[in-house]
C-alpha atoms as a PDB file:
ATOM      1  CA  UNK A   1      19.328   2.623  27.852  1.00  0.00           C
ATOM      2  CA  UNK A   2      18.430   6.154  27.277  1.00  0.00           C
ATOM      3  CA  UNK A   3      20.417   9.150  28.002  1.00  0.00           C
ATOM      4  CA  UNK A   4      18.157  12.139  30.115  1.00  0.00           C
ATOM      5  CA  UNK A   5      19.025  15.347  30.739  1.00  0.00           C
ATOM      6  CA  UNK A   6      16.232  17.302  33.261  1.00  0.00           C
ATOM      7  CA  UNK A   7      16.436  20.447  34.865  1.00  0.00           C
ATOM      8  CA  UNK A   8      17.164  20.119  38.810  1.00  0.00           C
ATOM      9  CA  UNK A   9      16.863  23.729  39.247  1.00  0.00           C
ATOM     10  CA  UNK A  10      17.312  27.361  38.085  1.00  0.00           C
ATOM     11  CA  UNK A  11      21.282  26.755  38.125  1.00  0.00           C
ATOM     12  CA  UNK A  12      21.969  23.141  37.852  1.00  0.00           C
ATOM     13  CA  UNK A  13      20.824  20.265  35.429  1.00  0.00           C
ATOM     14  CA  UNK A  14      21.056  16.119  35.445  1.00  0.00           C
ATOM     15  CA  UNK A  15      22.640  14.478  32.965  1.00  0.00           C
ATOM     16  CA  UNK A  16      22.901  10.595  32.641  1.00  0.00           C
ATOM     17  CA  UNK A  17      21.402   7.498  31.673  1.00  0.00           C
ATOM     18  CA  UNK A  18      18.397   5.396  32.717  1.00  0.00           C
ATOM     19  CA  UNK A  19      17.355   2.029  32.424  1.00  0.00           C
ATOM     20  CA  UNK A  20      13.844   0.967  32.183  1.00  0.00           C
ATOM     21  CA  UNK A  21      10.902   2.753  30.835  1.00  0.00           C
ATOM     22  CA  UNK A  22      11.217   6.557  31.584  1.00  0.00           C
ATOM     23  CA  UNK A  23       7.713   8.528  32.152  1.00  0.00           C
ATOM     24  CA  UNK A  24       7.298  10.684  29.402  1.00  0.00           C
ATOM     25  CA  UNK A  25       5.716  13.350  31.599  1.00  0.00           C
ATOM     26  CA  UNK A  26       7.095  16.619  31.789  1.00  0.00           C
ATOM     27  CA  UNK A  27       6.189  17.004  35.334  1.00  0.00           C
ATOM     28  CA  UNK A  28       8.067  13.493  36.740  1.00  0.00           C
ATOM     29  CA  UNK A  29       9.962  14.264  39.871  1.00  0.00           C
ATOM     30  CA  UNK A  30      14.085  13.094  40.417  1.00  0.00           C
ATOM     31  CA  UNK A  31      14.525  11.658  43.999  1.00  0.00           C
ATOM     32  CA  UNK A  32      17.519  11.426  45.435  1.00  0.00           C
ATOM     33  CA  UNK A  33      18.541   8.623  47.616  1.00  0.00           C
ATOM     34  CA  UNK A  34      21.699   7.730  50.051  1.00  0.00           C
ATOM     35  CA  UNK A  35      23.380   4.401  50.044  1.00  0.00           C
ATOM     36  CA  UNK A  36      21.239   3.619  52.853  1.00  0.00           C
ATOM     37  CA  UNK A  37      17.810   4.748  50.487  1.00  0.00           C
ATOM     38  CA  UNK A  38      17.183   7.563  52.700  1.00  0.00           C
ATOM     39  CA  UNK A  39      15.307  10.691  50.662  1.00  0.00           C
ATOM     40  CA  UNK A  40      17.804  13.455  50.705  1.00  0.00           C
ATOM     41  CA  UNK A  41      16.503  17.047  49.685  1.00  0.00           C
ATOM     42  CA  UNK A  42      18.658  19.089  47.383  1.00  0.00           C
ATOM     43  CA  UNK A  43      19.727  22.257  48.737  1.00  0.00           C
ATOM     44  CA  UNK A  44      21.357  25.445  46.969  1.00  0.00           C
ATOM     45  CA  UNK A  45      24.488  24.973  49.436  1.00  0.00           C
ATOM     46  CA  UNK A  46      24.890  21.618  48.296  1.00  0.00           C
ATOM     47  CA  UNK A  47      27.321  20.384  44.755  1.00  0.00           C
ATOM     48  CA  UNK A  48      26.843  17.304  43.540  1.00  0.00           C
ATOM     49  CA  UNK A  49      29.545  15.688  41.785  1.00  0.00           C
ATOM     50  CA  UNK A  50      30.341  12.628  39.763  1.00  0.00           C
ATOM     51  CA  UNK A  51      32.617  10.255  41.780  1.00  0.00           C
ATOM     52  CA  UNK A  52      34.479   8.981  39.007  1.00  0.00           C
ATOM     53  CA  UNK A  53      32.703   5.462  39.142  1.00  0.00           C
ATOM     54  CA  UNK A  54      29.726   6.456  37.594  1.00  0.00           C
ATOM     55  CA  UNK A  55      27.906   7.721  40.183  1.00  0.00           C
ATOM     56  CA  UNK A  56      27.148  11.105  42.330  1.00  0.00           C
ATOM     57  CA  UNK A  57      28.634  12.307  45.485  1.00  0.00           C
ATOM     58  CA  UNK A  58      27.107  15.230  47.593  1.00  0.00           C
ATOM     59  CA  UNK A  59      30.452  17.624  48.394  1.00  0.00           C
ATOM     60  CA  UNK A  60      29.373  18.800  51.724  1.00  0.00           C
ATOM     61  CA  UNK A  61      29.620  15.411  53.410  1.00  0.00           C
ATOM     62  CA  UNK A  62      30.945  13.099  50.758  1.00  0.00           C
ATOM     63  CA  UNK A  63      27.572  10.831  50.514  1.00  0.00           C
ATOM     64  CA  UNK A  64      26.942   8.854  47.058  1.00  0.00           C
ATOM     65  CA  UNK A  65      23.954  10.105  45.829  1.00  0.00           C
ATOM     66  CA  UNK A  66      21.518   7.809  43.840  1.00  0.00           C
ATOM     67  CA  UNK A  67      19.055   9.446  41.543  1.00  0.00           C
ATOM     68  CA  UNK A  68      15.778   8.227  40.247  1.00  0.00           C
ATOM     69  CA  UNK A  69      12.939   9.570  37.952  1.00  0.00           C
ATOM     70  CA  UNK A  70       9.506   7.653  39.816  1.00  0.00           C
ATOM     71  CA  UNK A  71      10.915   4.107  40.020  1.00  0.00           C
ATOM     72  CA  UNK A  72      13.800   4.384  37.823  1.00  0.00           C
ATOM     73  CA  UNK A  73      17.548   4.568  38.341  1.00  0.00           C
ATOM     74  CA  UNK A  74      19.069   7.283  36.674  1.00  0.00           C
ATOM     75  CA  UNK A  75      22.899   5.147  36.308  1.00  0.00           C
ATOM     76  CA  UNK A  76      25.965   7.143  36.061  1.00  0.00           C
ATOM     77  CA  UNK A  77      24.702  10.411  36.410  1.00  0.00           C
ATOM     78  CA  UNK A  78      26.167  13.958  37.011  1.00  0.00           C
ATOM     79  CA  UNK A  79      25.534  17.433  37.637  1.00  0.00           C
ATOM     80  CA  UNK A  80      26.494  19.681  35.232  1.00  0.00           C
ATOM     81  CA  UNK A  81      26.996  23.206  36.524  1.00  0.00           C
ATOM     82  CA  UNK A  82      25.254  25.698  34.040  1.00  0.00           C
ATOM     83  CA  UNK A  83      25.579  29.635  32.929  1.00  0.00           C
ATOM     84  CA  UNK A  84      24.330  31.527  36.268  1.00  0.00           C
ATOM     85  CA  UNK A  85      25.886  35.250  35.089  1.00  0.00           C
ATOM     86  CA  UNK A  86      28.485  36.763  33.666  1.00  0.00           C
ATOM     87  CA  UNK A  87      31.002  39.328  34.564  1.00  0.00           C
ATOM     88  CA  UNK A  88      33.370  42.255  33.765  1.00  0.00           C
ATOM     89  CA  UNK A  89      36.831  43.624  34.531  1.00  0.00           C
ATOM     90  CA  UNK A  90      37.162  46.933  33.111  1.00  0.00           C
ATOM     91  CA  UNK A  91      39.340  47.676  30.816  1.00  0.00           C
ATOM     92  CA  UNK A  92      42.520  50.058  30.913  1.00  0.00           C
ATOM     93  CA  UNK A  93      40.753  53.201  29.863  1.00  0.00           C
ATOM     94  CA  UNK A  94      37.381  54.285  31.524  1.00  0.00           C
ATOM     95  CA  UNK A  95      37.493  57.915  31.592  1.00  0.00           C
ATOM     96  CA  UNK A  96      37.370  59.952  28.230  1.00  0.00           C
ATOM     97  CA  UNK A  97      37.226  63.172  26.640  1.00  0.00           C
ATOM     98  CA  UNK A  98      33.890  64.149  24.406  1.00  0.00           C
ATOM     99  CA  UNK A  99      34.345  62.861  21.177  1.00  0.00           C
ATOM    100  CA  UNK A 100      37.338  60.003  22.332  1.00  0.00           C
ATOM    101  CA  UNK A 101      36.343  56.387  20.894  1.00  0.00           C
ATOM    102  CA  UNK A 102      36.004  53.920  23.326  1.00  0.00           C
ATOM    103  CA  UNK A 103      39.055  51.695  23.542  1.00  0.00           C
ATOM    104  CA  UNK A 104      38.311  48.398  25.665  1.00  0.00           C
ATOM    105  CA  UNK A 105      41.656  47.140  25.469  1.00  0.00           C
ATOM    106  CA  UNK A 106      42.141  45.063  28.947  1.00  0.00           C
ATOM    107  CA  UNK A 107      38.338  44.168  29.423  1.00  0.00           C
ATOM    108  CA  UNK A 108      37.843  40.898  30.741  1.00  0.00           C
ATOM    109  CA  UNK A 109      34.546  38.628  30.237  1.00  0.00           C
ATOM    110  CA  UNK A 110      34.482  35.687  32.342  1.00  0.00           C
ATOM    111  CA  UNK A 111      31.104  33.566  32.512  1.00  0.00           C
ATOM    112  CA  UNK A 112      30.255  32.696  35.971  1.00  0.00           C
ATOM    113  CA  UNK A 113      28.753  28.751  36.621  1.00  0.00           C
ATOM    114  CA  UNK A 114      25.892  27.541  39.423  1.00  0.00           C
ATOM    115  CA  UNK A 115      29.454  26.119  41.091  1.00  0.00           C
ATOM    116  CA  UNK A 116      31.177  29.198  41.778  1.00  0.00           C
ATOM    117  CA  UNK A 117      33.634  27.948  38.739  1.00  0.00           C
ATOM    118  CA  UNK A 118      34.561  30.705  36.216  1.00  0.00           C
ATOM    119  CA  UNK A 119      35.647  30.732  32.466  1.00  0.00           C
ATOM    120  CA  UNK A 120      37.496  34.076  31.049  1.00  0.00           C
ATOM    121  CA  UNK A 121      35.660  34.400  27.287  1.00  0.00           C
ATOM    122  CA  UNK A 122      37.261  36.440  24.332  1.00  0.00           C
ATOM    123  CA  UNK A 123      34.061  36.291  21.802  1.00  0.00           C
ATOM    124  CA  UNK A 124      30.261  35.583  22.440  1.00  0.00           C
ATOM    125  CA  UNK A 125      29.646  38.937  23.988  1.00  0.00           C
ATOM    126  CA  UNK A 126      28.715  42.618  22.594  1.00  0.00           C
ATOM    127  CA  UNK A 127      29.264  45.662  24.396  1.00  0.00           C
ATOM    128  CA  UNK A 128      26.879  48.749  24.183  1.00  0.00           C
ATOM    129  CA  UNK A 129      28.555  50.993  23.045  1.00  0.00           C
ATOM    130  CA  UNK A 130      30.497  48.868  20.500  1.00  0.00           C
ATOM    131  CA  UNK A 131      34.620  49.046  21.156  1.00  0.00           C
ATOM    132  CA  UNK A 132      35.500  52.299  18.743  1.00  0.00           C
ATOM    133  CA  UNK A 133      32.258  54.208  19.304  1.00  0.00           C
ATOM    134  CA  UNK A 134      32.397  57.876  19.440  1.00  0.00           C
ATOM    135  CA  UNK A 135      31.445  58.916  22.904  1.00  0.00           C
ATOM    136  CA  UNK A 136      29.033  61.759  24.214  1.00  0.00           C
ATOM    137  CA  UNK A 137      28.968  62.747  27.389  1.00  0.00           C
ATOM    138  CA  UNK A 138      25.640  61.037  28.037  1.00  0.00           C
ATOM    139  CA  UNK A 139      27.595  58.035  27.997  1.00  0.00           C
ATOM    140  CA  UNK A 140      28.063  56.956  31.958  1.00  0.00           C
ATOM    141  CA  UNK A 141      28.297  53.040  31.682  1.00  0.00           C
ATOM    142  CA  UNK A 142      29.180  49.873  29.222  1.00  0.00           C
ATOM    143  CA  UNK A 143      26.577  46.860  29.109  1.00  0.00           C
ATOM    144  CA  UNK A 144      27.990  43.793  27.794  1.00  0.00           C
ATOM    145  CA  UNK A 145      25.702  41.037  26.856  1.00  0.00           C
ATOM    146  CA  UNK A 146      26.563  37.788  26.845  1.00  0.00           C
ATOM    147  CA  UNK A 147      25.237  36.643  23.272  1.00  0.00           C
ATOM    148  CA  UNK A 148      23.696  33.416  23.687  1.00  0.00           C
ATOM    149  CA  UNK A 149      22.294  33.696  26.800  1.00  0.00           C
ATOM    150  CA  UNK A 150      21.151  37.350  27.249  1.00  0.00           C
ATOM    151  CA  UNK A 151      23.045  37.753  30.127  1.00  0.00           C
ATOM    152  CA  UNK A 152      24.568  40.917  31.313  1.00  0.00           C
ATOM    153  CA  UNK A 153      27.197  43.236  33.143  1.00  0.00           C
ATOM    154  CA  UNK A 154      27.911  46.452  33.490  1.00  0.00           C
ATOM    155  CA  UNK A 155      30.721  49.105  34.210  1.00  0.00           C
ATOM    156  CA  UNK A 156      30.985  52.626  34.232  1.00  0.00           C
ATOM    157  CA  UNK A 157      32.948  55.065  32.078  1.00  0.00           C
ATOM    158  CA  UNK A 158      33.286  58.929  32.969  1.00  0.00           C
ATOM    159  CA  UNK A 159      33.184  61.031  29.790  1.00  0.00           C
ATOM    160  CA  UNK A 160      33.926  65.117  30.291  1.00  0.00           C
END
């Protein structure tokens, strides 16, 4: 048995294992079948689930979902909901005078998944400026960067 992990699509990947010999082509296709072995066609509006048994389930009609790479049976497969984006509550303070340090005291990260599910963060991230910076007033906005993913946000700051 062989545990697999492919990419579905830009937001979600499969995780599970497979019996059998796997293709070691990097361009194999999943399928997805129904109980009944109908093809079913994986659309962004659609989350797939485990059921709990060891199997999938599609959430907008509650259909168990087998999946297969060519002939194989992927068994007891899941869906695993990956980083899509990130964003940010700003914090207390967003207006400043010339010369004031930047204080983000009350900023709030939160990394956004392909399921709509979100996770509040409290490291992994810079900010440009950096918290403490002496500001200028050519400074209009705050990019934070997620740090392992590149991924970013933005909010502004007024600085007179």
């Amino acid at each position: 048995m062989l545990v697999y992990e492919k990419k579905v699509d830009e937001t979600r990947h499969l995780f599970g294992n497979a019996t059998g010999t796997i293709p070691t082509s990097d361009d194999v296709q999943l399928t997805y079948k129904d109980d009944e072995g109908s093809t079913l066609t994986l659309s962004e509006s659609d989350t797939y689930l485990d059921n709990g048994h060891g199997g999938i389930i599609r959430k907008s009609d509650g259909k168990s979902v087998n999946v297969f790479i060519g002939d194989v049976e992927i068994i007891g497969g899941e869906i695993t909901p990956v980083l899509s984006s990130i964003e940010v509550t700003a914090p207390t303070k967003t207006t400043y005078a010339v010369d004031d340090t930047l204080d983000l005291t009350g900023m709030v990260v939160k990394e956004v998944y392909s399921d709509g599910s979100k996770e509040t963060i409290t490291e992994g991230f810079t900010t440009s400026p950096a918290n403490g910076a002496t500001l200028a007033a050519t400074d209009t906005k705050v990019t934070v960067t997620h740090t392992a993913s590149g991924k970013t946000a933005e909010f502004s700051i007024t600085v007179s």
